[in-house]
C-alpha atoms as a PDB file:
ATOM      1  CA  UNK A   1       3.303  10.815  17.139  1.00  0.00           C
ATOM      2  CA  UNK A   2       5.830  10.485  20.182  1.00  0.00           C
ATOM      3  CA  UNK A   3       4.243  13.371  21.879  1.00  0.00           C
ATOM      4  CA  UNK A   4       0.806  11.336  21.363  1.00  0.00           C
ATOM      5  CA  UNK A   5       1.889   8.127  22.386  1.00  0.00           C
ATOM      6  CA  UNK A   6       4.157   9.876  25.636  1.00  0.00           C
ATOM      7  CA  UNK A   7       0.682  11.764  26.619  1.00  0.00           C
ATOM      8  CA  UNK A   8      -1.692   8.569  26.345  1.00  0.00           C
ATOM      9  CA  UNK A   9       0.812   6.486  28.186  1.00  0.00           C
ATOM     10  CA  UNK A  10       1.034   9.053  31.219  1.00  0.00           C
ATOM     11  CA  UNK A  11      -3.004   9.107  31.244  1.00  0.00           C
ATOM     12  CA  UNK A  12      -3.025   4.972  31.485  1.00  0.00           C
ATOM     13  CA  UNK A  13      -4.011   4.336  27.822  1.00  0.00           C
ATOM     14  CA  UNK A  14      -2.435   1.723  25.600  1.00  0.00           C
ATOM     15  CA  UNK A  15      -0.937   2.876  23.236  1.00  0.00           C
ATOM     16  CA  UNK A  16      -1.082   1.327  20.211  1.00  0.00           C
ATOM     17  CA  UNK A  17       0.785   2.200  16.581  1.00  0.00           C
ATOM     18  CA  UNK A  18       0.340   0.854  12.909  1.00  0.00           C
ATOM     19  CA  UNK A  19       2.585   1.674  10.014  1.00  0.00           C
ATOM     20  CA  UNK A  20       0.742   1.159   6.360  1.00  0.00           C
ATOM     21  CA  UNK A  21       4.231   1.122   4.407  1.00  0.00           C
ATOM     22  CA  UNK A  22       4.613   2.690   0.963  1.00  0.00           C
ATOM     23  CA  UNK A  23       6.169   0.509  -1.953  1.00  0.00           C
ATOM     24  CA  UNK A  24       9.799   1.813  -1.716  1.00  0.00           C
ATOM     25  CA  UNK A  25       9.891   3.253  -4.869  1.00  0.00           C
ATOM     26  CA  UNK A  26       7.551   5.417  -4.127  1.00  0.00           C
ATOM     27  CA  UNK A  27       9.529   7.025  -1.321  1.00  0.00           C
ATOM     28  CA  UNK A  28       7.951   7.257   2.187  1.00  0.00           C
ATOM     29  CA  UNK A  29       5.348   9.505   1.943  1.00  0.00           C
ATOM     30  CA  UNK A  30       2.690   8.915  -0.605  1.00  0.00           C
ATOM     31  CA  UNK A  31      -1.524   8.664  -0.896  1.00  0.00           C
ATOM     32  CA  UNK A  32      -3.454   5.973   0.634  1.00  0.00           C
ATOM     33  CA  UNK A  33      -4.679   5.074  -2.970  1.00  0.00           C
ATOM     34  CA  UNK A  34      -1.123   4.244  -3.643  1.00  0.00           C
ATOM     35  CA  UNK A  35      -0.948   1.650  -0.257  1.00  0.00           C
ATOM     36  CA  UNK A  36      -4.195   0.069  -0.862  1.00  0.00           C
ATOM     37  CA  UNK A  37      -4.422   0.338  -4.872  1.00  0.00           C
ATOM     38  CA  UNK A  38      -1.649  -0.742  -6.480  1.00  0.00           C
ATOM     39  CA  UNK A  39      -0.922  -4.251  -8.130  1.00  0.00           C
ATOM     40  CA  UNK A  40       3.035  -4.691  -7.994  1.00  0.00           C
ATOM     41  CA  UNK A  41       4.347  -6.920 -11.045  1.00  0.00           C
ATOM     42  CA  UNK A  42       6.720  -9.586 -10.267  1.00  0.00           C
ATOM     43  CA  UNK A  43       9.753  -7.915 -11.362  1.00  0.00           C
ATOM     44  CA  UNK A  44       9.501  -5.634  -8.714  1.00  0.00           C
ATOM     45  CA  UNK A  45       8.450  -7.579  -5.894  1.00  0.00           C
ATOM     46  CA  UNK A  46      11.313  -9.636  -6.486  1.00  0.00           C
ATOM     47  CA  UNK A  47      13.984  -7.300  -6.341  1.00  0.00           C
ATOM     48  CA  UNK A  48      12.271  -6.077  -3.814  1.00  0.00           C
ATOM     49  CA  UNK A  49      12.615  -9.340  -1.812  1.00  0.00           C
ATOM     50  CA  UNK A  50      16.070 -10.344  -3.236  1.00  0.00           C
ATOM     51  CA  UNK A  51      19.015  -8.537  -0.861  1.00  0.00           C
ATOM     52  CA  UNK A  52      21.260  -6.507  -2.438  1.00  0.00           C
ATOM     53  CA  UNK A  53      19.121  -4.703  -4.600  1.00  0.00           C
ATOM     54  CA  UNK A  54      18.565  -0.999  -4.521  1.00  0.00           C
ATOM     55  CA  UNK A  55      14.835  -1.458  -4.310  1.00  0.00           C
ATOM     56  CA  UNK A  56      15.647  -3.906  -1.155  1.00  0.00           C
ATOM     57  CA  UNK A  57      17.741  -1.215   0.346  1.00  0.00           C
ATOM     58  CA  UNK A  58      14.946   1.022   0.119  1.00  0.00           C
ATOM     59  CA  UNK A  59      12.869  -0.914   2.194  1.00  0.00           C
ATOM     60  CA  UNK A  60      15.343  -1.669   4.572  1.00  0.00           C
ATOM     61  CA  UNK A  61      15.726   2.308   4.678  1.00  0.00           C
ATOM     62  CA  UNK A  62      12.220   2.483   5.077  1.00  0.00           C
ATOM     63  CA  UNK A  63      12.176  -0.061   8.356  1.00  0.00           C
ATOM     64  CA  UNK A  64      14.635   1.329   9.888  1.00  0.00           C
ATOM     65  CA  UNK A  65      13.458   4.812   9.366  1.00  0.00           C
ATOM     66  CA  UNK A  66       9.733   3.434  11.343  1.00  0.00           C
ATOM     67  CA  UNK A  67      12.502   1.679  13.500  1.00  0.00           C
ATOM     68  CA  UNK A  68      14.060   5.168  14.921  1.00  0.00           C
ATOM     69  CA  UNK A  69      10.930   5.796  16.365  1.00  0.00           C
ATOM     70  CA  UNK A  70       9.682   2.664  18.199  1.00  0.00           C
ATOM     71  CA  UNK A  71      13.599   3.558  19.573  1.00  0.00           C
ATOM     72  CA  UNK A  72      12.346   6.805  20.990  1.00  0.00           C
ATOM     73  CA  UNK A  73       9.433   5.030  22.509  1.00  0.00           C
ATOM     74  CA  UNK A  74      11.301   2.289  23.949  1.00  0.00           C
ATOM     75  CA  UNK A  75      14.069   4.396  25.301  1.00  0.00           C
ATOM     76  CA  UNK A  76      11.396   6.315  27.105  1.00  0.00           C
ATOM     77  CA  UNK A  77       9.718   3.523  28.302  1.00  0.00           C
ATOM     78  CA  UNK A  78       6.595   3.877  26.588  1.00  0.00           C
ATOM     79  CA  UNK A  79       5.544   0.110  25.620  1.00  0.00           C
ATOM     80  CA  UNK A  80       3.787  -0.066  22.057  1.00  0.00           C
ATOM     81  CA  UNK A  81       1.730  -2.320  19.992  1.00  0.00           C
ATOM     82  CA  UNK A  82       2.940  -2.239  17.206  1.00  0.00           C
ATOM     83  CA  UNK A  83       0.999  -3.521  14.017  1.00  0.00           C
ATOM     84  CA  UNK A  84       3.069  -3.285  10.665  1.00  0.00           C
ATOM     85  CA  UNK A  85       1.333  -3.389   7.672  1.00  0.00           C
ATOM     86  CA  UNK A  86       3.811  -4.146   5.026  1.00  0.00           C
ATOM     87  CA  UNK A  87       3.713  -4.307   1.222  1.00  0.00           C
ATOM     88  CA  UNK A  88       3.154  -7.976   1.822  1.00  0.00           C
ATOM     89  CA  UNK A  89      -0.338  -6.877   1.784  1.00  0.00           C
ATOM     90  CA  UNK A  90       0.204  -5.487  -1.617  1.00  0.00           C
ATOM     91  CA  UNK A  91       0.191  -8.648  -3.404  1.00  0.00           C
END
């Protein structure tokens, strides 16, 4: 994905980036069918928004994992659009 977004910048394009998150517990990689398909009960989704919790440390691992990268770009001086479709979009 760097490499992409490095080449299109050179040739003029903009570049542009979007992040589907997975639920955390579901670790970072997983099927679209689990992004798009899954009801999340409200135990979850509020440890998942309460701090402290290990399911909110997940996420916050997951951010800053999607974070690292966006750092690469910037550091390179590649701007991005960035769209981030979070698990907000889950419920």
């Amino acid at each position: 994905m760097i490499q992409a977004a490095q080449e299109m910048h050179s040739l003029g394009a903009i570049v542009t980036l979007m992040w589907h998150s997975c639920f955390p517990e579901d670790a970072m990689l997983c099927s679209p069918a689990k992004i798009w398909h899954r009801q999340i009960s409200d135990s979850p989704w509020n440890e998942l928004i309460t701090p402290g919790t290990k399911l909110h440390k997940k996420w916050l691992d997951q951010l800053d994992y999607v974070a690292g990268f966006l750092k690469v770009l910037q550091d390179n001086n590649i701007p991005v659009n960035c769209v981030v479709r979070s698990i907000a979009a889950l419920r």
